[in-house]
N, C-alpha and C. Protein backbone atom coordinates (compact mmCIF):
# COMPACT_ATOMS: atom_id res chain seq x y z
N UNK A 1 -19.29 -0.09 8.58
CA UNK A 1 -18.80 0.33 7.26
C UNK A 1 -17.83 -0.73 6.72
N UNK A 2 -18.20 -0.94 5.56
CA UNK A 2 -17.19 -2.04 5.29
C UNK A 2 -16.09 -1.60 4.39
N UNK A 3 -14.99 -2.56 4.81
CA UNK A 3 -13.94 -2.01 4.19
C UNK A 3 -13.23 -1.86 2.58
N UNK A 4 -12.70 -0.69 1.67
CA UNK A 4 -12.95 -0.92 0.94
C UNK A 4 -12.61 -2.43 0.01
N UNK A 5 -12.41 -2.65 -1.14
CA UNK A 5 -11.85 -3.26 -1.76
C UNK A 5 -10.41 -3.40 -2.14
N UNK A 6 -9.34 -3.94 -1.55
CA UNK A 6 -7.88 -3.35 -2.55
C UNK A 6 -7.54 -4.63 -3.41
N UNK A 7 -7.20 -4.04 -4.76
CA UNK A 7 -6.60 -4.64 -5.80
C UNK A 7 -5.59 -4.37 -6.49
N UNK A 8 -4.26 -4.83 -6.75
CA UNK A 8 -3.42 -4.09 -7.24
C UNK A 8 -3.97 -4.02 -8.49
N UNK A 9 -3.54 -2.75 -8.86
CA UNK A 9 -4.01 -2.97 -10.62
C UNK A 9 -2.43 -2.27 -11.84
N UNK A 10 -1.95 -2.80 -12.37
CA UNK A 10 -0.88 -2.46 -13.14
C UNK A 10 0.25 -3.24 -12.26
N UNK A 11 1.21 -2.40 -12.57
CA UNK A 11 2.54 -3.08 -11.91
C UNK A 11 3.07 -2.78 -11.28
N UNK A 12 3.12 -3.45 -9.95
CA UNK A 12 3.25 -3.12 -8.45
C UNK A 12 4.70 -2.52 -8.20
N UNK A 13 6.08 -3.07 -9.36
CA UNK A 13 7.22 -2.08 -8.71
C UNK A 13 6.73 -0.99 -9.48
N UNK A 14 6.01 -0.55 -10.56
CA UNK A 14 6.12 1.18 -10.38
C UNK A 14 4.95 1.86 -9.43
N UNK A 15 4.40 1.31 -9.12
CA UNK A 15 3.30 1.71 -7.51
C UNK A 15 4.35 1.87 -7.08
N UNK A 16 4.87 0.75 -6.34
CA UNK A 16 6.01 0.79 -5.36
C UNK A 16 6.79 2.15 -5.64
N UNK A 17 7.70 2.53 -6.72
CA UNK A 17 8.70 3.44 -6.69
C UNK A 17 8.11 4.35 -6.60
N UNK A 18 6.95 4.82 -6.82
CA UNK A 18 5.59 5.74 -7.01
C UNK A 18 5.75 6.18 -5.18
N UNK A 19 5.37 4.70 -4.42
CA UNK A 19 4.96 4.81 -3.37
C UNK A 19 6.36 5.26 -2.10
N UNK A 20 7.77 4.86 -2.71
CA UNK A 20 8.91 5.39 -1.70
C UNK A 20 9.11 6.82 -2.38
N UNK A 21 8.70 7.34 -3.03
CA UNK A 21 8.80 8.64 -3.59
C UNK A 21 8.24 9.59 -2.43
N UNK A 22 7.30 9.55 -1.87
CA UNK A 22 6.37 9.68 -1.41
C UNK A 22 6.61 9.59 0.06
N UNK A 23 6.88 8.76 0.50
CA UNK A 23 7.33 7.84 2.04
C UNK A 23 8.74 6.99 1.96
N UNK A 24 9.72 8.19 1.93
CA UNK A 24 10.84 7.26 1.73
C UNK A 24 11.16 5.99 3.04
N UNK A 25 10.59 6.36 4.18
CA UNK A 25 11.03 6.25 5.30
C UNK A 25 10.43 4.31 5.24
N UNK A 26 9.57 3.84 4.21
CA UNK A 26 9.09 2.85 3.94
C UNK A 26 9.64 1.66 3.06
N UNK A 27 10.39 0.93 3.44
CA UNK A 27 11.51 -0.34 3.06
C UNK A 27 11.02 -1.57 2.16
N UNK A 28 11.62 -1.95 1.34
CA UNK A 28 11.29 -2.39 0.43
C UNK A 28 10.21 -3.61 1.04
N UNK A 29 10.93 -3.92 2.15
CA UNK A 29 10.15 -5.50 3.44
C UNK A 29 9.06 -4.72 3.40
N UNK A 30 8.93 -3.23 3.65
CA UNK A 30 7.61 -2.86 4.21
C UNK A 30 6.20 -3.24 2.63
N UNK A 31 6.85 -3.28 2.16
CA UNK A 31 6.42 -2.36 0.56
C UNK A 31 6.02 -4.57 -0.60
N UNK A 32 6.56 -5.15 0.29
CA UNK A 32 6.43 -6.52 -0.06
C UNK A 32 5.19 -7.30 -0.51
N UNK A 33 4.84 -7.63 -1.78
CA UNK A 33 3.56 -7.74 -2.09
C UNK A 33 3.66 -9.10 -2.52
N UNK A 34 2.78 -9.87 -2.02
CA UNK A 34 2.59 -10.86 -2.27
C UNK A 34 0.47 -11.52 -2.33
N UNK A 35 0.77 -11.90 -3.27
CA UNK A 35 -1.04 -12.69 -3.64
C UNK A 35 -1.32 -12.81 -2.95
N UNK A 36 -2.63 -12.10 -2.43
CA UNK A 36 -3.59 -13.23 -1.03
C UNK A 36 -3.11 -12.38 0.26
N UNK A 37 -2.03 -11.29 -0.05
CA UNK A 37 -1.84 -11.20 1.41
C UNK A 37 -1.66 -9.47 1.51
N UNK A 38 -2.60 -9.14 0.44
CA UNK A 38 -3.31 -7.36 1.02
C UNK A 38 -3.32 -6.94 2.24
N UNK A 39 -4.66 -7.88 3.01
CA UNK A 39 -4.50 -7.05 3.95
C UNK A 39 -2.58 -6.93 5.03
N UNK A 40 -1.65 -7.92 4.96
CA UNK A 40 -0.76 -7.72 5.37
C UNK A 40 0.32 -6.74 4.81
N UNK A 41 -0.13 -6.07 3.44
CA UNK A 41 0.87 -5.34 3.09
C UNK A 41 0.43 -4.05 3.25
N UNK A 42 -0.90 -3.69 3.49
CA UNK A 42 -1.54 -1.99 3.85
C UNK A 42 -1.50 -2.20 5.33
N UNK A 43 -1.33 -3.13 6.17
CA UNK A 43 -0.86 -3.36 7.75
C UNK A 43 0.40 -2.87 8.13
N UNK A 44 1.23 -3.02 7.36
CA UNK A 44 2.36 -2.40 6.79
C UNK A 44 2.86 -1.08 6.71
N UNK A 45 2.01 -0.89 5.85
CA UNK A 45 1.88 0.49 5.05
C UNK A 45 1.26 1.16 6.27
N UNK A 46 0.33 0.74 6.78
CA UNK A 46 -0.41 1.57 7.94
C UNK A 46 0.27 1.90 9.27
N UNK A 47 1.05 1.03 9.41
CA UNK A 47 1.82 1.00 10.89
C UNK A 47 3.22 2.00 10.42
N UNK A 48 3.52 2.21 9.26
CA UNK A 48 4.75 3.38 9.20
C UNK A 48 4.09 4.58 8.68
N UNK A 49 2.83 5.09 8.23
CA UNK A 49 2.63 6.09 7.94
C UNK A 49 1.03 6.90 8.87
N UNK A 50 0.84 5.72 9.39
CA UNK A 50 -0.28 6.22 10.18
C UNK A 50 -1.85 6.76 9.58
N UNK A 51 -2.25 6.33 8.52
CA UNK A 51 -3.45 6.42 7.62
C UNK A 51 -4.12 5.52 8.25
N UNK A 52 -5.50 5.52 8.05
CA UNK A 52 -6.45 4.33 7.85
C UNK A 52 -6.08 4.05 6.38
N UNK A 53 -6.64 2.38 6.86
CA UNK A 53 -6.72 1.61 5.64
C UNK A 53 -7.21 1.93 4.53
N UNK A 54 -8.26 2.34 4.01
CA UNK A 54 -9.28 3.06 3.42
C UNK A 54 -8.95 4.42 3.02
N UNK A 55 -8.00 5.15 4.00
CA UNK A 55 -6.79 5.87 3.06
C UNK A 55 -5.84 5.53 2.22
N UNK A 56 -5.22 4.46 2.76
CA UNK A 56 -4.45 3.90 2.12
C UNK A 56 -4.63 3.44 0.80
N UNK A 57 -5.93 2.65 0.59
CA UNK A 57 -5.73 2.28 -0.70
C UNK A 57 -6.45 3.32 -1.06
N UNK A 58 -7.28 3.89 -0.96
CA UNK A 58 -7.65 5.53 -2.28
C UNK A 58 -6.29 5.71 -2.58
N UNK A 59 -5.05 6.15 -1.73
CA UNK A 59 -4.16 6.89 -2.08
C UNK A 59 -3.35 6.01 -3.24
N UNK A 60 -2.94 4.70 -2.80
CA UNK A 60 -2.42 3.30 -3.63
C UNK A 60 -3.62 3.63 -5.11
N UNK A 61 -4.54 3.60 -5.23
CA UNK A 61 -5.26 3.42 -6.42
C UNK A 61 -5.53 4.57 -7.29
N UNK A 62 -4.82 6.02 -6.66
CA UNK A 62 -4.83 6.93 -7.01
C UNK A 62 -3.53 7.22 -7.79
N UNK A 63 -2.84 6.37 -7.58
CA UNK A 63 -1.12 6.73 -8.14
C UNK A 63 -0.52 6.13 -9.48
């Protein structure tokens, strides 16, 4: 199964404030977005909240 696609789409600090709303327990370092380096920021995201990836971004693209 391949994995989905993630793209940020709009503007990542209101995802972001969207996203510590949600998971406060998740630090701004965790939450750090930088071009080119997706998969290291849902690695992130995955290792403090315990989702699959593929959860992760439905939930990210849902917000």
């Amino acid at each position: 199964m391949d994995s989905k696609e993630f793209k940020i789409r709009g503007n990542w600090n209101e995802i972001k404030g969207k996203i510590k709303q949600q998971y406060a327990d998740l630090s701004d370092d965790d939450l750090k977005y930088e071009e080119g380096k997706d998969d290291e920021l849902l690695g992130r995201i995955q290792k403090k909240i315990g989702k699959t990836k593929d959860e992760i971004i439905d939930w990210i693209q849902r917000l």
